[in-house]
Protein backbone atom coordinates (compact mmCIF):
# COMPACT_ATOMS: atom_id res chain seq x y z
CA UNK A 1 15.19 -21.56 2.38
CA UNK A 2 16.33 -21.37 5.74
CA UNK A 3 14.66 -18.94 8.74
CA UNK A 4 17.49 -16.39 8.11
CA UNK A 5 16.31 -15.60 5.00
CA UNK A 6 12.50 -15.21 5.66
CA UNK A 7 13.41 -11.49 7.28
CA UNK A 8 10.73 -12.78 10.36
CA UNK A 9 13.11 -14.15 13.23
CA UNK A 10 13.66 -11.92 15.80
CA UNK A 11 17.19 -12.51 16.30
CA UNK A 12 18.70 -11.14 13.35
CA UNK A 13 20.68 -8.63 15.09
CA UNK A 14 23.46 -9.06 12.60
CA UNK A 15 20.95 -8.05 9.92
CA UNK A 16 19.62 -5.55 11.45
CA UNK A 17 22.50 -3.76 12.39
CA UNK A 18 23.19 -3.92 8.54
CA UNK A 19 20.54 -2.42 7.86
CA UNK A 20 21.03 0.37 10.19
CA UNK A 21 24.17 1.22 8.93
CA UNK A 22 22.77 1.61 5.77
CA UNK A 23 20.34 4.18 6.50
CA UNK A 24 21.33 7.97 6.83
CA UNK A 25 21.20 9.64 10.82
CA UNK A 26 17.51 10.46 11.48
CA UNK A 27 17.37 14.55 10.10
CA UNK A 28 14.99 17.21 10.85
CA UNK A 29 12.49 16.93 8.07
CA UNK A 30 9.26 17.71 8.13
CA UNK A 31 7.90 14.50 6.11
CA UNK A 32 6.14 12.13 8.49
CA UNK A 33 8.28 8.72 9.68
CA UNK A 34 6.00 6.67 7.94
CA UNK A 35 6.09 8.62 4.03
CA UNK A 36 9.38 8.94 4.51
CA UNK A 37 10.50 5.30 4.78
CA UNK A 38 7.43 4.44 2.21
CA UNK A 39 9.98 6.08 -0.12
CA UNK A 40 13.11 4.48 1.13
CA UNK A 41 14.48 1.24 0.05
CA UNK A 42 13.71 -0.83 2.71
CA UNK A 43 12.54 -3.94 1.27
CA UNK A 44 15.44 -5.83 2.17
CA UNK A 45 13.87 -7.12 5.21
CA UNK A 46 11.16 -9.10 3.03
CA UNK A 47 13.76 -10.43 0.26
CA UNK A 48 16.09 -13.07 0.76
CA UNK A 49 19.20 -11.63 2.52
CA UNK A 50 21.73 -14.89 1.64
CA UNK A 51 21.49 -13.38 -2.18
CA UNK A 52 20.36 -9.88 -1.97
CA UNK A 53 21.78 -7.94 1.04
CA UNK A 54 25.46 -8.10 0.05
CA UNK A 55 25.16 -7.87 -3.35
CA UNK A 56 23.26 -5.07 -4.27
CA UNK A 57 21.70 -1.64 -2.82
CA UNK A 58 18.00 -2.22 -0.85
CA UNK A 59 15.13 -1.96 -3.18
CA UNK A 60 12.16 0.08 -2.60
CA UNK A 61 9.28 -0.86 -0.59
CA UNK A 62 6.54 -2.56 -2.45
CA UNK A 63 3.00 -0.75 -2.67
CA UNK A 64 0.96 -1.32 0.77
CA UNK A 65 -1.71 -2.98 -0.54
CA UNK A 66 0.68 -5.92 -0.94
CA UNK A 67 2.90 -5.35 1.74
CA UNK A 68 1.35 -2.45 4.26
CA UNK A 69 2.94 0.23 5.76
CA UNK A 70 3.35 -1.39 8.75
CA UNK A 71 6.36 -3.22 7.27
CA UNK A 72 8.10 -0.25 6.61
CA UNK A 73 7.34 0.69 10.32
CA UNK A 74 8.03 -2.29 11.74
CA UNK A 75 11.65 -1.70 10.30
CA UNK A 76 12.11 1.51 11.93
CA UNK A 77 11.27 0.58 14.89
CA UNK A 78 14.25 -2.22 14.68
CA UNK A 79 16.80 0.46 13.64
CA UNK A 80 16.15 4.02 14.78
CA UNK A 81 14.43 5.77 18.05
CA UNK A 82 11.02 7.21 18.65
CA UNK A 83 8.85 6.14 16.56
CA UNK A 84 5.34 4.57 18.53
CA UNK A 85 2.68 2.43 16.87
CA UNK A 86 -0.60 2.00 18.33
CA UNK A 87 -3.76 -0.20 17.00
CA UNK A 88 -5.90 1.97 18.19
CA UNK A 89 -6.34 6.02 18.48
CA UNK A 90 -6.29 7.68 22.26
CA UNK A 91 -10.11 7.36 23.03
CA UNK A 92 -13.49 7.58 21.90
CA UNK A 93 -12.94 11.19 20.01
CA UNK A 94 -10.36 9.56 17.12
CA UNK A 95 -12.63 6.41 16.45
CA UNK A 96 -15.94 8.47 15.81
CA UNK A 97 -14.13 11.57 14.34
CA UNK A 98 -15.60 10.16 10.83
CA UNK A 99 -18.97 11.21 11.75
CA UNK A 100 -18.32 14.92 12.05
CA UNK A 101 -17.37 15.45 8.32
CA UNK A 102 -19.71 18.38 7.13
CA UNK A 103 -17.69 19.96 4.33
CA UNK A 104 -17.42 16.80 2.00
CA UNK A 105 -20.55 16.75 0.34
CA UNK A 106 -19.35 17.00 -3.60
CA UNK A 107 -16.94 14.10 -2.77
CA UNK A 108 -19.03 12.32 -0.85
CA UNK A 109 -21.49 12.09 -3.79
CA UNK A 110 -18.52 11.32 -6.17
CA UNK A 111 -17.30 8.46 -3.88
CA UNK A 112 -21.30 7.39 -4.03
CA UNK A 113 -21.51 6.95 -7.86
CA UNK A 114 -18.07 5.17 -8.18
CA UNK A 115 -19.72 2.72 -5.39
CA UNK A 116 -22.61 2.04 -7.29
CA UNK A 117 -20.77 1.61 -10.36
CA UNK A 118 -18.22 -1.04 -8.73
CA UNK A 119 -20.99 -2.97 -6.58
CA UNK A 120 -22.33 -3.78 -10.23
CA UNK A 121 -19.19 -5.79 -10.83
CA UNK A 122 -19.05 -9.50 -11.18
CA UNK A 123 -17.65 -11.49 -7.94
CA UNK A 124 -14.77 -13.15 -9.04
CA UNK A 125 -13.73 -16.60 -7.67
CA UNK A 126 -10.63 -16.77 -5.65
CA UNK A 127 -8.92 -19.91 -4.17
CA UNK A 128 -7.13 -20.01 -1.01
CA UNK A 129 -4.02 -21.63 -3.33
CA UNK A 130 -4.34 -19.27 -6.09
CA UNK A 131 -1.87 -16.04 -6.18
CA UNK A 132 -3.30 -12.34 -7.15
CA UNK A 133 -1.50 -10.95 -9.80
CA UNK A 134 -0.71 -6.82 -10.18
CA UNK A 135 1.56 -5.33 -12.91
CA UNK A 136 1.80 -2.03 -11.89
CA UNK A 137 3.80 1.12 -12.86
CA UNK A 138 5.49 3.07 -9.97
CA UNK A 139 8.11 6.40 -9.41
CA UNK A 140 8.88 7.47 -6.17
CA UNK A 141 10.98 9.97 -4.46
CA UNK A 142 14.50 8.77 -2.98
CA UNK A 143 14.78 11.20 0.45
CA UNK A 144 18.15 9.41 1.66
CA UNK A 145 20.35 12.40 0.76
CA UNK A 146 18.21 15.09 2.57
CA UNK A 147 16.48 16.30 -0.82
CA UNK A 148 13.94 14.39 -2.51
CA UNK A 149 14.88 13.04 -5.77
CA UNK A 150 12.67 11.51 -8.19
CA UNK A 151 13.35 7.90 -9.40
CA UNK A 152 12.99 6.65 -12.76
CA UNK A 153 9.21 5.28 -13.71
CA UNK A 154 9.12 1.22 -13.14
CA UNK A 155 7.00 -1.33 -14.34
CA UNK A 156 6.56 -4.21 -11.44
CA UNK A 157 4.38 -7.52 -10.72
CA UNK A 158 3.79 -9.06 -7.93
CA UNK A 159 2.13 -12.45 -7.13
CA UNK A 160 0.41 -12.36 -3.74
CA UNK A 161 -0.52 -15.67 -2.11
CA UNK A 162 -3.66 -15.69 -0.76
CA UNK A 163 -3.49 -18.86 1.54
CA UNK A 164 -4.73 -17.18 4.70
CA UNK A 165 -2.58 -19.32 7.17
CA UNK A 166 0.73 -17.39 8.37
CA UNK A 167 3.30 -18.09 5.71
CA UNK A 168 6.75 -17.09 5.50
CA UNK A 169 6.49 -16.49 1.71
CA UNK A 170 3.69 -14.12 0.61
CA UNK A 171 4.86 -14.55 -3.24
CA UNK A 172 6.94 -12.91 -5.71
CA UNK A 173 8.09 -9.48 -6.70
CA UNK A 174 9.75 -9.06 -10.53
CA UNK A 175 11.16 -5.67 -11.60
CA UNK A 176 14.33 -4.56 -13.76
CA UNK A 177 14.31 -8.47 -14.97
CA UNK A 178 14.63 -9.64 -11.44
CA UNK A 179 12.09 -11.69 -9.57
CA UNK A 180 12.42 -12.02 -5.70
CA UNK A 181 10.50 -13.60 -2.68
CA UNK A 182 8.24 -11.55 -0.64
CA UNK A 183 8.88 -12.59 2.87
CA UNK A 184 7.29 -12.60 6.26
CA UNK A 185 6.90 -9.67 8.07
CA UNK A 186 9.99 -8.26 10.32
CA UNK A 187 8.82 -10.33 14.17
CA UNK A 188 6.47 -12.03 12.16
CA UNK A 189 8.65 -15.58 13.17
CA UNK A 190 5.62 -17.90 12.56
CA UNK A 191 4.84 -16.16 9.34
CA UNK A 192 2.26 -13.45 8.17
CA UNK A 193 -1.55 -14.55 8.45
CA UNK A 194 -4.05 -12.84 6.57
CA UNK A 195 -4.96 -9.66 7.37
CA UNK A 196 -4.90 -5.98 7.29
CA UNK A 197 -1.40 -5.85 7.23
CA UNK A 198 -1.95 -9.06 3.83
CA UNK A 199 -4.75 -8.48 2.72
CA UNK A 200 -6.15 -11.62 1.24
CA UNK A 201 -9.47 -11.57 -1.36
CA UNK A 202 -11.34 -13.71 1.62
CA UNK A 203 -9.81 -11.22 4.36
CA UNK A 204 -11.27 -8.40 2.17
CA UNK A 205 -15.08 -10.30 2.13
CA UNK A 206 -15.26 -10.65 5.79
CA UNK A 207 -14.59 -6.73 6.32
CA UNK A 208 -18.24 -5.18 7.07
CA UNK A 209 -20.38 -4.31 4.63
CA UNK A 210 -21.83 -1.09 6.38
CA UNK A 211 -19.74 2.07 6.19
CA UNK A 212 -19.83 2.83 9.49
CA UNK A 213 -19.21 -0.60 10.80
CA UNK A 214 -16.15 -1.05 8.90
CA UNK A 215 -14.59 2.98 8.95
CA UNK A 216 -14.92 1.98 12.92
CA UNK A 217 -12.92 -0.99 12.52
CA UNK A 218 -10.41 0.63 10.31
CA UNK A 219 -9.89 3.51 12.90
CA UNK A 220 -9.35 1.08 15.58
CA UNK A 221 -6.71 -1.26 13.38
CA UNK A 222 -5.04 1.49 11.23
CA UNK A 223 -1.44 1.62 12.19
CA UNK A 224 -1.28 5.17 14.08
CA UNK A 225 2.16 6.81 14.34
CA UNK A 226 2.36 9.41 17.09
CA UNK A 227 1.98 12.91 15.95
CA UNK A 228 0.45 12.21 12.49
CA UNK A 229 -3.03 12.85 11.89
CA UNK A 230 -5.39 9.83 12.38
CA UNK A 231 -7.61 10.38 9.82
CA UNK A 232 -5.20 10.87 6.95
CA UNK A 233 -3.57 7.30 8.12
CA UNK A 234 -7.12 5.35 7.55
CA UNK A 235 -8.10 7.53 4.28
CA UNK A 236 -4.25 6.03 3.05
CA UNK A 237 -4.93 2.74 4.32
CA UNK A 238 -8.17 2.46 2.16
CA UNK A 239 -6.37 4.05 0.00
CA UNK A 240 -3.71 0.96 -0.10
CA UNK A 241 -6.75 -1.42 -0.09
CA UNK A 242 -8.45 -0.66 -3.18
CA UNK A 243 -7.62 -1.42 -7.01
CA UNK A 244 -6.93 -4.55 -7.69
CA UNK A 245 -9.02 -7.73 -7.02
CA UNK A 246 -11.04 -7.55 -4.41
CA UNK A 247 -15.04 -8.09 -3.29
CA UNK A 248 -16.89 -5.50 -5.02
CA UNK A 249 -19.04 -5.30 -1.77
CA UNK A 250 -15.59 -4.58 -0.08
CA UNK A 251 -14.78 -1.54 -2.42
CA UNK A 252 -18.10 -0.37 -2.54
CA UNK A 253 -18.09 -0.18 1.53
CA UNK A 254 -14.39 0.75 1.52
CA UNK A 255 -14.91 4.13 -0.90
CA UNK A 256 -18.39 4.94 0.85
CA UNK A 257 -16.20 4.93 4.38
CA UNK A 258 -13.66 6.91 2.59
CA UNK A 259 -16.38 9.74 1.94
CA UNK A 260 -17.32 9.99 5.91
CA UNK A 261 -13.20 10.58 6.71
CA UNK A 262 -13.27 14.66 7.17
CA UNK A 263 -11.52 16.86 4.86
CA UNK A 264 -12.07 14.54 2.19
CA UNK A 265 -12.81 16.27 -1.01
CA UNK A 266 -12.84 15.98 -4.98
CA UNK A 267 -9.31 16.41 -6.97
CA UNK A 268 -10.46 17.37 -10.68
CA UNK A 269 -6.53 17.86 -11.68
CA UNK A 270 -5.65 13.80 -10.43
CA UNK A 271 -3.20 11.75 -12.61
CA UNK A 272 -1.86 8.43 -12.33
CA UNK A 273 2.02 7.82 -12.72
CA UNK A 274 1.54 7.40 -16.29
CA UNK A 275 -0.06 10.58 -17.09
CA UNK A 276 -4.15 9.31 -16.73
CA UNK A 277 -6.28 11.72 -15.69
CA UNK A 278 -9.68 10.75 -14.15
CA UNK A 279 -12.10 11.86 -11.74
CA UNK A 280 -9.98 12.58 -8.33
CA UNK A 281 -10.11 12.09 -4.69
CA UNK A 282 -8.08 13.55 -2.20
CA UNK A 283 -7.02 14.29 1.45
CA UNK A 284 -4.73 16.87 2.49
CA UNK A 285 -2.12 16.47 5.57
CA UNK A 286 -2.09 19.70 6.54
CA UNK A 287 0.19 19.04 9.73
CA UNK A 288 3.39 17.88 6.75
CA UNK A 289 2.01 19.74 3.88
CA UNK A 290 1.08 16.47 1.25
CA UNK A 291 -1.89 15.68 -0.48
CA UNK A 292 -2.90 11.98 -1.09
CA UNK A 293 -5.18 11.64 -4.54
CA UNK A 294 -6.56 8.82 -6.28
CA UNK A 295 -7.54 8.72 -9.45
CA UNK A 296 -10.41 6.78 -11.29
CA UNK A 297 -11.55 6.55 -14.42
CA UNK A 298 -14.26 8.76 -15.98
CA UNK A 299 -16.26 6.03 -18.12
CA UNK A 300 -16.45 2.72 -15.46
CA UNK A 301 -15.42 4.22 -12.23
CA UNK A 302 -12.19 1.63 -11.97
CA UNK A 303 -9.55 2.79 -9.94
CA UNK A 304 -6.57 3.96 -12.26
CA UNK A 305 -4.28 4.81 -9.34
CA UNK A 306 -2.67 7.07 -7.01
CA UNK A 307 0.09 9.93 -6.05
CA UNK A 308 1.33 11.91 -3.17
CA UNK A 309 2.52 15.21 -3.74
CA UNK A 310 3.84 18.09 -1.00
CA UNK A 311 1.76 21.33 -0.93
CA UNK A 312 3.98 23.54 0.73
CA UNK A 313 7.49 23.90 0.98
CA UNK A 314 9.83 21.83 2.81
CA UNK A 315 13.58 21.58 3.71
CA UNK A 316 13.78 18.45 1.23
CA UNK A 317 11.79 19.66 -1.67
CA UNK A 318 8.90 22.83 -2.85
CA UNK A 319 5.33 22.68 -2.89
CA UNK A 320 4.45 20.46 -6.00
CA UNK A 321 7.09 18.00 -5.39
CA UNK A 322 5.64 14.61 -6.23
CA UNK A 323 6.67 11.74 -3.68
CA UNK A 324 4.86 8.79 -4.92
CA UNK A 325 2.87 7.43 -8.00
CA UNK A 326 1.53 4.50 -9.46
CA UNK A 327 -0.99 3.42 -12.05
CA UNK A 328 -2.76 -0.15 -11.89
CA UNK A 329 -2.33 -1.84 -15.65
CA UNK A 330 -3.18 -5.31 -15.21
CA UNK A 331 -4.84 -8.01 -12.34
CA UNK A 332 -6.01 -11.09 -12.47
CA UNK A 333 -5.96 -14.18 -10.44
CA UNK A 334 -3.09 -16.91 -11.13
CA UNK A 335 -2.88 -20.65 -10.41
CA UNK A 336 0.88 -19.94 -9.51
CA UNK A 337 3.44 -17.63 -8.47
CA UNK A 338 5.29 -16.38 -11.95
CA UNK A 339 2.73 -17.24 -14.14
CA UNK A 340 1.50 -14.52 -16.30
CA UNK A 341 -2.05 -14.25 -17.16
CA UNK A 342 -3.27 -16.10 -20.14
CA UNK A 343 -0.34 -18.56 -19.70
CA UNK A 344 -2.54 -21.52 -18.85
CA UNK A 345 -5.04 -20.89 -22.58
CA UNK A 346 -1.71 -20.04 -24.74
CA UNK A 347 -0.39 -23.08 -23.12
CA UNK A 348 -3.77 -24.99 -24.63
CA UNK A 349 -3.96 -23.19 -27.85
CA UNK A 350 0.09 -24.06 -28.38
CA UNK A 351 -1.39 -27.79 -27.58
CA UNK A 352 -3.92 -27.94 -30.00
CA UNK A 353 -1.74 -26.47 -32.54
């Protein structure tokens, strides 16, 4: 495939305009920039435009944890106004903020068990050519016509690569019987490395181990849009972190940073997109009026999943309204991009047969 249709060069201005043109004027709402587009479908940028972009309406963004939310910003930045990213937060007072949490104690102790029980997990092995596989199911809220209105519930995979050089194709997406590239990163013209933004298995072991090591290092890398509250963007990058396959050192340090985040606090009502209920966590953004939960399960602690909901009024939907949802079904670790789990023993069994 040729650079155009990686989504990474820089001087797709055609494309871009495009894009822009398909996207509603910027309103008044009160959802943040970065929610909003999380629920727009703007993953045209990562799929291959020669095919897709003419053919067919722009899909909806894939779950951060395989492509972050940076992706989404990064898009916004290359079709509408105002809208500032910085890597870090403005001075010593956002990084430590963590430490002042006093009124989390219940979750923190919650967040404390569900460590122990996942550092108890065996250490998979993951190759640097070997994909990580997620089948997932998802429902989000479409916002494009002012008023948020909820999509039908999807099952989707995804094969992420976990090569840690930049590449310009991070694996493969299938939904509604389609499967599609996942592309570099909009600017990303060299390709995507590992990294926060792709987070690899290996990327995950080399985060630190202490809580307050890595809850620093999250502050100070955590995508910060101006005017949102800094610690509700790191408690939803963690939050797009965990589940799947990953070091359970890294999950146990990434849910005991998670308790130190103020105004983190238990969620005994959670559910997952398909209806499980588990033991909750949860951060309110008080500043737009959503809640962020995630929802594990009661017996082994696993993470089930996730959903974003508003909690007061707004001009695009009431209090209750759910945004987002997903619940993890299935991961493992594939030789290949497409291939199902299992596919490499049935192909054995079929052999001996």
């Amino acid at each position: 495939m040729n650079d155009k249709a990686t989504g990474a060069s820089p001087e797709r201005h055609g494309d871009r305009d495009e894009i822009a043109r398909l996207l509603p004027a910027p309103a008044d709402w009160d959802l943040p920039r970065e929610q909003h587009l999380r629920h727009k479908d703007l993953l045209m940028h990562h799929m291959d435009h020669d095919q897709v972009t003419r053919t067919r309406p722009a899909r909806r963004l894939l779950r951060p944890a395989v492509l972050a939310p940076a992706t989404a910003l990064a898009l916004a930045c290359a079709v509408t106004a105002g809208i500032t990213l910085t890597g870090s937060d403005r001075g010593p007072a956002g990084t430590a903020s963590h430490r002042a949490a006093t009124d989390m104690q219940p979750a923190a102790a919650l967040l404390d068990r569900i460590s122990d029980a996942t550092e108890t997990r065996t250490d998979p092995t993951v190759r640097d050519d070997q994909f990580v596989y997620t089948r997932e199911k998802l429902q989000g809220a479409d916002l494009t016509s002012g008023k948020a209105v909820l999509d039908p519930l999807v099952e989707r995979e995804v094969w992420a690569a976990q090569d840690p050089r930049p590449l310009r194709k991070l694996g493969l997406m299938r939904e509604d019987g389609e499967t599609l590239p996942i592309n570099a990163e909009l600017g990303d013209t060299n390709g995507t490395p590992a990294g926060i933004n792709r987070p690899t298995y290996h990327w995950l072991s080399s985060l630190p181990a202490d809580p307050d090591k890595l809850l620093t290092y999250l502050y100070a890398k955590t995508p910060h849009p101006e005017g949102r509250e800094r610690d509700q963007a790191v408690f939803e990058q963690i939050g797009s972190l965990v589940g799947g396959v990953m070091p359970p050192r890294t999950a146990a340090a990434l849910y005991r940073a998670a308790a130190k985040i103020p105004g983190v606090t238990p969620a005994p009502q959670a559910r997952d997109a398909i209806g499980r209920k588990g033991l909750g966590i949860a951060r309110d953004d008080t500043r737009y009026g959503l809640r962020t939960e995630w929802v594990f399960d009661k017996k082994d602690f696993s993470f089930l999943g996730s959903r974003t909901y508003l909690t007061k009024d707004a001009s695009y939907a009431k209090a209750g309204a759910l945004l987002s949802s997903e619940a993890e079904l299935e991961h493992a670790v594939v030789d290949a991009a497409g291939r199902q789990p299992g596919d490499a023993q049935r192909a054995q069994d079929e052999r001996q047969d």
